[in-house]
Protein backbone atom coordinates (compact mmCIF):
# COMPACT_ATOMS: atom_id res chain seq x y z
CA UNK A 1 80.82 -12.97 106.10
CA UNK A 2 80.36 -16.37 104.92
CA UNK A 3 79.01 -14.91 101.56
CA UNK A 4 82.09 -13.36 100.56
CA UNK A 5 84.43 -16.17 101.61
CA UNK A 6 82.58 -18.06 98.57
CA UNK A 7 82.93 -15.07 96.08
CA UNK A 8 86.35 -15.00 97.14
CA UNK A 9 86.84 -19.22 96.86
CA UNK A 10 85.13 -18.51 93.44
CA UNK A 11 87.09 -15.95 92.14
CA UNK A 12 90.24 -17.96 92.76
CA UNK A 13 88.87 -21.00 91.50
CA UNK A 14 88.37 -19.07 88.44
CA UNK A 15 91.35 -17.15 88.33
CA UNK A 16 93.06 -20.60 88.38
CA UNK A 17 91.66 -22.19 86.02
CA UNK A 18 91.90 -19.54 83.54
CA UNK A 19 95.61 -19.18 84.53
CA UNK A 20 95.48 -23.18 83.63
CA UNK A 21 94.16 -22.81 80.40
CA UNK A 22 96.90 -19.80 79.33
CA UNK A 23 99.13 -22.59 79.73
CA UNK A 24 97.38 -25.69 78.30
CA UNK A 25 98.38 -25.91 74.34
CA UNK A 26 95.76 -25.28 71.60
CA UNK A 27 94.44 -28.69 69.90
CA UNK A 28 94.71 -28.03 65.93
CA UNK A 29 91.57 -27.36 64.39
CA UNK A 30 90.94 -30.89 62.24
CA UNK A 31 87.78 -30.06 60.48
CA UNK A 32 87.52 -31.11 57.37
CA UNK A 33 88.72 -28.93 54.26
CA UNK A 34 86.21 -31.12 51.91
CA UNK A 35 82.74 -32.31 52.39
CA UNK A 36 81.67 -35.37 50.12
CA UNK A 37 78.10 -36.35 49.99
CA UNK A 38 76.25 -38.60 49.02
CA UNK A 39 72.72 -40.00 48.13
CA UNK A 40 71.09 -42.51 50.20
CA UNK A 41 71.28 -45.94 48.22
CA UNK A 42 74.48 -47.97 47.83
CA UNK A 43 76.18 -46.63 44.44
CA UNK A 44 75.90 -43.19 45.67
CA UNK A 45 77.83 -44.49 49.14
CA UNK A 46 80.67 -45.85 46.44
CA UNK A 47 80.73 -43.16 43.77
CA UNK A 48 81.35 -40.37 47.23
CA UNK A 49 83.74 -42.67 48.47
CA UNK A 50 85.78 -42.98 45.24
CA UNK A 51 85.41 -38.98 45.14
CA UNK A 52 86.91 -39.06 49.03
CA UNK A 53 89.65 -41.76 48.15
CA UNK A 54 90.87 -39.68 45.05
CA UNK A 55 91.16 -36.20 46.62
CA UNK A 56 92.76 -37.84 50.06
CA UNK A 57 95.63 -39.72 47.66
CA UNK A 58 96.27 -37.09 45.04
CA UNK A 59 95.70 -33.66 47.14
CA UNK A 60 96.90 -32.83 51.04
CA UNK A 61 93.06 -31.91 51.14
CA UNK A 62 91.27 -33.26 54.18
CA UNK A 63 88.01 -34.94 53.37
CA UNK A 64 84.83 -35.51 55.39
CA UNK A 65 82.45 -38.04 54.44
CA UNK A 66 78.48 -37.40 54.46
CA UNK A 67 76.49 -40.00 52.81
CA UNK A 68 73.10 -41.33 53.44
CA UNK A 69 71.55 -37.95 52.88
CA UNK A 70 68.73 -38.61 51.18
CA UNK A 71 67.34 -38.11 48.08
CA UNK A 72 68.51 -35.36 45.17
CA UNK A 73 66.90 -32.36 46.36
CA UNK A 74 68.34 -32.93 49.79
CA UNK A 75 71.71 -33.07 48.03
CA UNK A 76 71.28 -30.31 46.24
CA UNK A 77 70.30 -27.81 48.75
CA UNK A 78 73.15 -29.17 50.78
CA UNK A 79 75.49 -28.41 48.17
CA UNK A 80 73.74 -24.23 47.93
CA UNK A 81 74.05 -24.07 51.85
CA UNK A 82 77.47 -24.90 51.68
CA UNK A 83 77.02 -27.61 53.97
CA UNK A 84 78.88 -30.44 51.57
CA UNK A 85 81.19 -29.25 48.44
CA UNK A 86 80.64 -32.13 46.14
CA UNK A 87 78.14 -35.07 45.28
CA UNK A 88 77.97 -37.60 42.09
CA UNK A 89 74.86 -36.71 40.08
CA UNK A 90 73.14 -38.37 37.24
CA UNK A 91 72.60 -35.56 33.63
CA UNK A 92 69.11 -36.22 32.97
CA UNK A 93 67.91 -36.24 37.19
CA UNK A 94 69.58 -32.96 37.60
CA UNK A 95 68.14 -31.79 33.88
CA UNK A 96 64.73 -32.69 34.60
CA UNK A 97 64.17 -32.92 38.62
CA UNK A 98 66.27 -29.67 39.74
CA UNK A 99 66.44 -27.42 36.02
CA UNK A 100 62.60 -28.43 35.26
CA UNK A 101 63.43 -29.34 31.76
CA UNK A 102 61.39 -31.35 29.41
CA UNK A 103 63.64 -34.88 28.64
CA UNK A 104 65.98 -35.15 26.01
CA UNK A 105 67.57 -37.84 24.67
CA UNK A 106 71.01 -36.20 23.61
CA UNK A 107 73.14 -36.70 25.79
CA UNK A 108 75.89 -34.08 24.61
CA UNK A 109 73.27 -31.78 24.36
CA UNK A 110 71.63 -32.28 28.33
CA UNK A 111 75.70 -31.81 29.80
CA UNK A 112 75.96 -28.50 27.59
CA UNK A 113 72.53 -27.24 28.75
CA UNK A 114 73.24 -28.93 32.39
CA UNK A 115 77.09 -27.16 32.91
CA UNK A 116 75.79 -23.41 31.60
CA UNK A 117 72.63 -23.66 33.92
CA UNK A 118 74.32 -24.75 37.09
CA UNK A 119 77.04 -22.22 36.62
CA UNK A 120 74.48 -19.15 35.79
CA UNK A 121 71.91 -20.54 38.69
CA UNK A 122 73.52 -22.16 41.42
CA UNK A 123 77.81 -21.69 41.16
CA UNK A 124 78.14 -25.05 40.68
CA UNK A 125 80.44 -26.52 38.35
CA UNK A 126 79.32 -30.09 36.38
CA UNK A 127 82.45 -31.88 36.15
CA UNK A 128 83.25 -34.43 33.25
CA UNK A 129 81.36 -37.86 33.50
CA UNK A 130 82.67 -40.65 35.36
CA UNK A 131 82.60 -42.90 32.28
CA UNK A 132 78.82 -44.78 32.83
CA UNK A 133 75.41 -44.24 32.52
CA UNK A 134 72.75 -45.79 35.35
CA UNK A 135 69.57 -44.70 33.80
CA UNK A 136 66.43 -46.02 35.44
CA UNK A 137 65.14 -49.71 34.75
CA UNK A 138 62.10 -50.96 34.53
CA UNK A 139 62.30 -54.56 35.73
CA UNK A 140 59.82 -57.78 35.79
CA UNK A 141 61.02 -61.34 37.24
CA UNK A 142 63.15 -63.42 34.67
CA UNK A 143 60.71 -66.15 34.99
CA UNK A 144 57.47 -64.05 34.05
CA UNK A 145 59.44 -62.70 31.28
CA UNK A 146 60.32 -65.76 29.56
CA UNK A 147 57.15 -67.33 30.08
CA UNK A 148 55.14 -64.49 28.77
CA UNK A 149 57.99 -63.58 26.25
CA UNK A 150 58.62 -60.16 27.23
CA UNK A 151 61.41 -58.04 26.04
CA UNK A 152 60.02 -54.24 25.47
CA UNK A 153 57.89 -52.01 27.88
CA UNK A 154 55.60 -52.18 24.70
CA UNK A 155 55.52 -55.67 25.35
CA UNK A 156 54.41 -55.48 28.72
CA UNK A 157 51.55 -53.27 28.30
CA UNK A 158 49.15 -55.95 27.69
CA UNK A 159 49.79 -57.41 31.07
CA UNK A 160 50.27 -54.36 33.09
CA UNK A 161 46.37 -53.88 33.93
CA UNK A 162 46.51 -57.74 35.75
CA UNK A 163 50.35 -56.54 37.49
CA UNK A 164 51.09 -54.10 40.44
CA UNK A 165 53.32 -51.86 40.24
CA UNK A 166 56.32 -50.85 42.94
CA UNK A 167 58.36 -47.25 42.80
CA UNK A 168 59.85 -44.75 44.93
CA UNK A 169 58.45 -41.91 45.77
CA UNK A 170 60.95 -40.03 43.93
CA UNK A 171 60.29 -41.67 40.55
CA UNK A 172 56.38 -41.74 40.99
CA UNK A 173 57.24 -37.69 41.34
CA UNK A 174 59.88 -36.83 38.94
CA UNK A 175 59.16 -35.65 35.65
CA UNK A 176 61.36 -37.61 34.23
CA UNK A 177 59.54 -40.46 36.11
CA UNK A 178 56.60 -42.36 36.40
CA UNK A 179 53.91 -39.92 35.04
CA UNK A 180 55.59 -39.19 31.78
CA UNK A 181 56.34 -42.73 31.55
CA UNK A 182 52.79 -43.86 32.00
CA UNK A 183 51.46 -41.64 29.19
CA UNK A 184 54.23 -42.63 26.93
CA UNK A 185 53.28 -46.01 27.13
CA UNK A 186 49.82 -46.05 28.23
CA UNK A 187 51.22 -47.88 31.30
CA UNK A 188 48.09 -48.93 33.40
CA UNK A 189 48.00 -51.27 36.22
CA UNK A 190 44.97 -53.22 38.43
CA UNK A 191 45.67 -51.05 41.29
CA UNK A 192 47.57 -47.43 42.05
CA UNK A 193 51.36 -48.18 42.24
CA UNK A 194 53.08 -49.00 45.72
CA UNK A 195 55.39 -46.41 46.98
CA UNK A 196 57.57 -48.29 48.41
CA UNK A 197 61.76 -47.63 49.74
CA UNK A 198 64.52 -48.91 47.22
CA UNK A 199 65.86 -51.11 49.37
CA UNK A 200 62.62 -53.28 49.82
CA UNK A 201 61.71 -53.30 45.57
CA UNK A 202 63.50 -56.02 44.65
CA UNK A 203 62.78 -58.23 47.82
CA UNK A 204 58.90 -57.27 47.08
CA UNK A 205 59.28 -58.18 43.31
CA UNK A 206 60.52 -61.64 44.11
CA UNK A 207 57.91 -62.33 46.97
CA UNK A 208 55.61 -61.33 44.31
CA UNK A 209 53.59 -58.60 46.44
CA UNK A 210 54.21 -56.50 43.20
CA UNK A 211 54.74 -57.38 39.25
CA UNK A 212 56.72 -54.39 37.98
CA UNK A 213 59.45 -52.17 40.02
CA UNK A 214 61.51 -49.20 38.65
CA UNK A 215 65.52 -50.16 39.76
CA UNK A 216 68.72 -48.77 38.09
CA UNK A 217 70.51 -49.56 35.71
CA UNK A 218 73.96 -50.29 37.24
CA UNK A 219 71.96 -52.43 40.46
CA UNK A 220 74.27 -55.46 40.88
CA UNK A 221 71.35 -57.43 42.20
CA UNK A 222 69.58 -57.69 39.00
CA UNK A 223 71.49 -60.76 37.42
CA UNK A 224 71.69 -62.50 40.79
CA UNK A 225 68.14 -62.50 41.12
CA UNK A 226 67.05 -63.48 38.13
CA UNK A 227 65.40 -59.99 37.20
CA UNK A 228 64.94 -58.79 33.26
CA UNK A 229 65.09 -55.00 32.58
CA UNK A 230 62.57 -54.40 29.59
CA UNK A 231 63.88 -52.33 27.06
CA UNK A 232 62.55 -48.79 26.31
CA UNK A 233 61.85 -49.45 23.12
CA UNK A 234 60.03 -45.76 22.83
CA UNK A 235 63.47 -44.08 24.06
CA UNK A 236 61.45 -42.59 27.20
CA UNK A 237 64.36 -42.16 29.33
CA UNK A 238 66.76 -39.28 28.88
CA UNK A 239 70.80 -39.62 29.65
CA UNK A 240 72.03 -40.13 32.49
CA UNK A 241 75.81 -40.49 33.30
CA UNK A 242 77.05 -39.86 36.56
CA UNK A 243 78.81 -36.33 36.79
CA UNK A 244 80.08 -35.20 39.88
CA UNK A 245 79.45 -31.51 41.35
CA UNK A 246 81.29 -29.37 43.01
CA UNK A 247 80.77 -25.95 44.50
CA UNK A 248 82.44 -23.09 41.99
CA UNK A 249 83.91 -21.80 45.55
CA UNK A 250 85.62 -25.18 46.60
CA UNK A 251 86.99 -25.40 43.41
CA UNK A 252 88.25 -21.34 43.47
CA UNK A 253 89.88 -22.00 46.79
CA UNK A 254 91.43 -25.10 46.51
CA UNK A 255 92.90 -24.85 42.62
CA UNK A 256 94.62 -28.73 43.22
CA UNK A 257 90.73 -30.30 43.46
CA UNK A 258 90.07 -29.74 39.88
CA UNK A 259 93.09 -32.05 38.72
CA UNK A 260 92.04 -34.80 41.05
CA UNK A 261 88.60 -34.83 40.46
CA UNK A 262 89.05 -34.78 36.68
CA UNK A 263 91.56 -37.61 36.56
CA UNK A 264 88.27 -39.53 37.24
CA UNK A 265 87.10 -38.85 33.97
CA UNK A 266 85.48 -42.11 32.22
CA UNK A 267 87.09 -44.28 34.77
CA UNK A 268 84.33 -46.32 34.80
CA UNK A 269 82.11 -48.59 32.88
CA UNK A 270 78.44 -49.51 33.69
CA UNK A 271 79.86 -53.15 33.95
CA UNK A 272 82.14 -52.40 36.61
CA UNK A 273 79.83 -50.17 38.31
CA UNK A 274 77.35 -53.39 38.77
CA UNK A 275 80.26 -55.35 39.88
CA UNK A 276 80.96 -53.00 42.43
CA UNK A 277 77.59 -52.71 43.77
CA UNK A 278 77.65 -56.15 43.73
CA UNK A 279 80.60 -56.53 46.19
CA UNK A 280 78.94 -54.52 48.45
CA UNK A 281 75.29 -55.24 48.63
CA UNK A 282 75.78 -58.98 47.82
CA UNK A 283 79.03 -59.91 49.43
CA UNK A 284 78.76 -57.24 51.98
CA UNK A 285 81.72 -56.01 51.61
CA UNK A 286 83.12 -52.93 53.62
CA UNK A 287 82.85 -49.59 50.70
CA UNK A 288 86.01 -48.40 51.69
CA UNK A 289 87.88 -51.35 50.87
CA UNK A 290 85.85 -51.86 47.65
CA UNK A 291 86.80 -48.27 46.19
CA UNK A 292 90.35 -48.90 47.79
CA UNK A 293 90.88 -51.90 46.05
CA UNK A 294 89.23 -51.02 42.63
CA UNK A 295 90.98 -47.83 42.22
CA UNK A 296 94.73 -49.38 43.14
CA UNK A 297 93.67 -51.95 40.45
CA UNK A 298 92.56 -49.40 38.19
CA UNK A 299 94.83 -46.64 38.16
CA UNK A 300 97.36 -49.53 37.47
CA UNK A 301 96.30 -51.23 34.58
CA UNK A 302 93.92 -48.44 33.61
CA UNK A 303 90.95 -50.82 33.55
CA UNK A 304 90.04 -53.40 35.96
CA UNK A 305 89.43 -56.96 33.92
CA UNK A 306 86.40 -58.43 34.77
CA UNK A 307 87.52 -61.23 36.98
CA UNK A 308 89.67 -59.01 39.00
CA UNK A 309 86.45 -56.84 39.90
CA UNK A 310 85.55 -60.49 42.81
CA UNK A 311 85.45 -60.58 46.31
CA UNK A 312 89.66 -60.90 46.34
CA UNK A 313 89.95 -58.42 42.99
């Protein structure tokens, strides 16, 4: 008897609360309608977010925000799953690391090449560049580069078998990286190079645990600490401006993303790009303001002078 005064007690219960939820209104779905992602070091973080800024101001587009991800592979896999629609990618990393291509140092020819393979391969489309090129840089303190008067990798060479070398495990990988670079140069150093995380590089080049790091380009640390990037005098390195890509599908069902996304095109120089990684890794200043502020500046005056790209713009 007791037994089916519960079942009875439970079927009300339930009856009630489904009787409830008939009359409870639906929340609205808010997922995202965009996914932006990003790499995991600090320009990545700022090229995503100017991606996310300019789709959220000039489209009714809503935009979710996935940085940190990791390295380009991780990025790129995302972007074939579905999981994000668009990242900012550099020519010659996708040319070399994802196509397997040899280097090549023409940089019209490596976005041809790039766009055609991506859009045969993967439906992805390689949108125009965002105006700069952060190639890697091979860097040595300012002080041992004076004193030994170094300019040139060539230069370097006769030191490098007394030095230590620091990379990431990407670049001590990549074809584009380390082991090409070695044989072009007959780069040789006292002990196997350090694989070591990009945030820790520079701190380890100043603390002198290592002699030689591989940075980029458009780092806005480089001045402030007194680093020197040696020229590739041997033109090693190929291209490699910053393109974003999107997902052919993203860009088929939402027609208003390609106008945003190519108002972007050559908004910004590899100056301004330092200055902005400046603001945030050396003034530690929030991204989203950063982008906020830079593109407000930018998109009325056009260009941003260089002492409007500060900590007050």
């Amino acid at each position: 008897m007791k037994q089916k005064i519960f079942l009875v007690l439970c079927l009300l219960v339930l009856t009630l609360t489904l009787a409830i939820g008939s009359c409870t209104p639906k929340v609205s779905n808010n997922r995202a309608d965009i996914v932006i992602g990003a790499k995991d070091f600090t320009e990545q973080e700022i090229l995503a977010e100017i991606l996310a800024q300019q789709i959220e101001t000039e489209t009714n587009l809503k935009v979710d925000r996935r940085f940190r991800l990791g390295f380009t592979y991780v990025c790129h896999k995302a972007l074939l799953a579905g999981q994000i629609d668009a990242y900012v990618e550099y020519t010659g990393t996708a040319f070399t690391g994802v196509l397997k291509q040899k280097p090549i140092s023409n940089p019209k020819i490596v976005y041809q090449r790039l766009q055609q393979a991506y859009a045969k391969q993967f439906e992805l489309e390689v949108m125009p560049s965002l105006g700069f090129e952060n190639t890697f840089a091979i860097i040595i303190r300012g002080k041992d580069a004076r004193d030994l008067n170094i300019q040139t990798l060539s230069q370097a060479i006769k030191y490098t078998p007394q030095w230590r070398g620091g990379f990431g495990y990407e670049f001590l990988e990549r074809e584009d990286g380390f082991p090409g670079l070695a044989k072009t140069y007959n780069l040789q150093f006292a002990k196997s190079p350090r694989v070591m995380d990009l945030g820790l590089m520079y701190r380890a080049l100043i603390q002198k645990q290592v002699d030689m790091v591989a940075g980029n380009s458009t780092d806005g640390q480089i001045a402030r600490l007194d680093l020197v990037v040696l020229k590739d005098d041997k033109h090693y390195f190929p291209p490699y401006e910053a393109v974003p890509i999107v997902r052919s599908a993203t860009l088929k069902k939402y027609p208003q993303l390609r106008q945003a996304i190519q108002q972007l095109d050559g908004l910004i120089s590899a100056d301004e790009m330092r200055k902005l990684n400046y603001l945030v890794e050396g003034e530690l200043r929030d991204v989203k303001d950063v982008v906020r502020e830079f593109l407000e500046i930018k998109m009325r005056l056009g260009s941003v002078p260089s002492d409007k790209i500060t900590t007050s713009y």
